[in-house]
N, C-alpha and C. Protein backbone atom coordinates (compact mmCIF):
# COMPACT_ATOMS: atom_id res chain seq x y z
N UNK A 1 -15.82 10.65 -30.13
CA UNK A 1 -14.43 11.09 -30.01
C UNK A 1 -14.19 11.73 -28.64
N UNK A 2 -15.12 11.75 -27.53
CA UNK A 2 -14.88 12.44 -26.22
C UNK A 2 -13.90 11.61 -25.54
N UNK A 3 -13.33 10.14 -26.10
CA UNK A 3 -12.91 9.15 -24.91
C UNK A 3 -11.49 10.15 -25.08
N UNK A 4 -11.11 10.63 -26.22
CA UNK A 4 -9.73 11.07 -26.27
C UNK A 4 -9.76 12.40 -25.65
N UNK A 5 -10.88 13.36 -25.01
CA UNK A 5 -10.37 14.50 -24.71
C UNK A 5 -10.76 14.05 -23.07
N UNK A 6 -9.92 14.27 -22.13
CA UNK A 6 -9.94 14.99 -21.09
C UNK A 6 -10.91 15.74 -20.33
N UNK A 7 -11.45 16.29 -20.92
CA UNK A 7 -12.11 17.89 -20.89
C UNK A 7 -13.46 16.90 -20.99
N UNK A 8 -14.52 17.58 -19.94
CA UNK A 8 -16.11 17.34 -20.30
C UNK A 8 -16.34 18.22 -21.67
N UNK A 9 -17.15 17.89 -22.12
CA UNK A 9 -18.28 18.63 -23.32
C UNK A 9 -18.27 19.62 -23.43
N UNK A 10 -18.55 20.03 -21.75
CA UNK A 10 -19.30 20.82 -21.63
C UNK A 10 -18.10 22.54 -21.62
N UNK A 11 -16.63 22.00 -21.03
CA UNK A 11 -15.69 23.02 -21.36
C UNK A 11 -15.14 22.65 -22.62
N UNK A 12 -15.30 21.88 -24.00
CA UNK A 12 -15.21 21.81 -24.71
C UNK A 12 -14.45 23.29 -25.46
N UNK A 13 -15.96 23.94 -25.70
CA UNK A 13 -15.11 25.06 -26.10
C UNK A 13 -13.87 26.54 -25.77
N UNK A 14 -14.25 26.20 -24.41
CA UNK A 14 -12.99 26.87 -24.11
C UNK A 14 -11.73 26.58 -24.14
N UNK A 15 -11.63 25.20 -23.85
CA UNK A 15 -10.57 24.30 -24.43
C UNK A 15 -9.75 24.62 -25.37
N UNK A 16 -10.51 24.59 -26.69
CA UNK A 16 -10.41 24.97 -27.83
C UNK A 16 -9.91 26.28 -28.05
N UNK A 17 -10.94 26.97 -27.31
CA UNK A 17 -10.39 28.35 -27.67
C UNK A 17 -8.98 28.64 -26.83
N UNK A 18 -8.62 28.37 -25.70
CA UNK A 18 -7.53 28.51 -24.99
C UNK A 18 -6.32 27.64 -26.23
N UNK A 19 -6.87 26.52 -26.65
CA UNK A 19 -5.45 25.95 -27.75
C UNK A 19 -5.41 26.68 -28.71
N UNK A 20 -6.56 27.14 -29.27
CA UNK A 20 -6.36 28.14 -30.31
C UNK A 20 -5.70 29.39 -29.99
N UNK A 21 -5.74 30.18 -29.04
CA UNK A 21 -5.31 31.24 -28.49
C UNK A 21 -3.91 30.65 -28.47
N UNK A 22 -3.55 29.74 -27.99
CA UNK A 22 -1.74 29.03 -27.43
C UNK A 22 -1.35 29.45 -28.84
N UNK A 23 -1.69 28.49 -29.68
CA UNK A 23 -1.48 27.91 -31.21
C UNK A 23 -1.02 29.15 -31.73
N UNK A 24 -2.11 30.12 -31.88
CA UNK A 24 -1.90 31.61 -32.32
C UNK A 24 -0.68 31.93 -31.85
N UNK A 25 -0.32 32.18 -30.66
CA UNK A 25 0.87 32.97 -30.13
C UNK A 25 1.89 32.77 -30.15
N UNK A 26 2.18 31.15 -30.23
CA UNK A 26 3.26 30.63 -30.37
C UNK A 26 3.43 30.84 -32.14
N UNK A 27 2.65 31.15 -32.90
CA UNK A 27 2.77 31.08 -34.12
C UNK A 27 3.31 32.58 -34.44
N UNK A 28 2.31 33.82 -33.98
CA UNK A 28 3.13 34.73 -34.32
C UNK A 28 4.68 34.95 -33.07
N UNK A 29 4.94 34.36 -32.35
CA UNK A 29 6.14 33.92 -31.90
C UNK A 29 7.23 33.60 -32.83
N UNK A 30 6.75 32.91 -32.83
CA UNK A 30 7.91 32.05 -34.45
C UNK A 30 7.97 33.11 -35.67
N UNK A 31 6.57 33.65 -35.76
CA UNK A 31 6.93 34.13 -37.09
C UNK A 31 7.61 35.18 -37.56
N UNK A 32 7.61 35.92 -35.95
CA UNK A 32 7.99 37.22 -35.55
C UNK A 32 9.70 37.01 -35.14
């Protein structure tokens, strides 16, 4: 599944954690 990300491997998880962090904020954004 790497052909679809962008991102080496190897920043993989920061990736992640930076969308997760987005995801989060925009969520209590909205919810707030």
């Amino acid at each position: 599944m790497s052909w679809i990300s962008p991102v080496p491997l190897t920043d993989l998880p920061h990736t992640v954690l930076s969308l997760t962090h987005t995801l989060t904020f925009k969520f209590c954004f909205i919810s707030h």
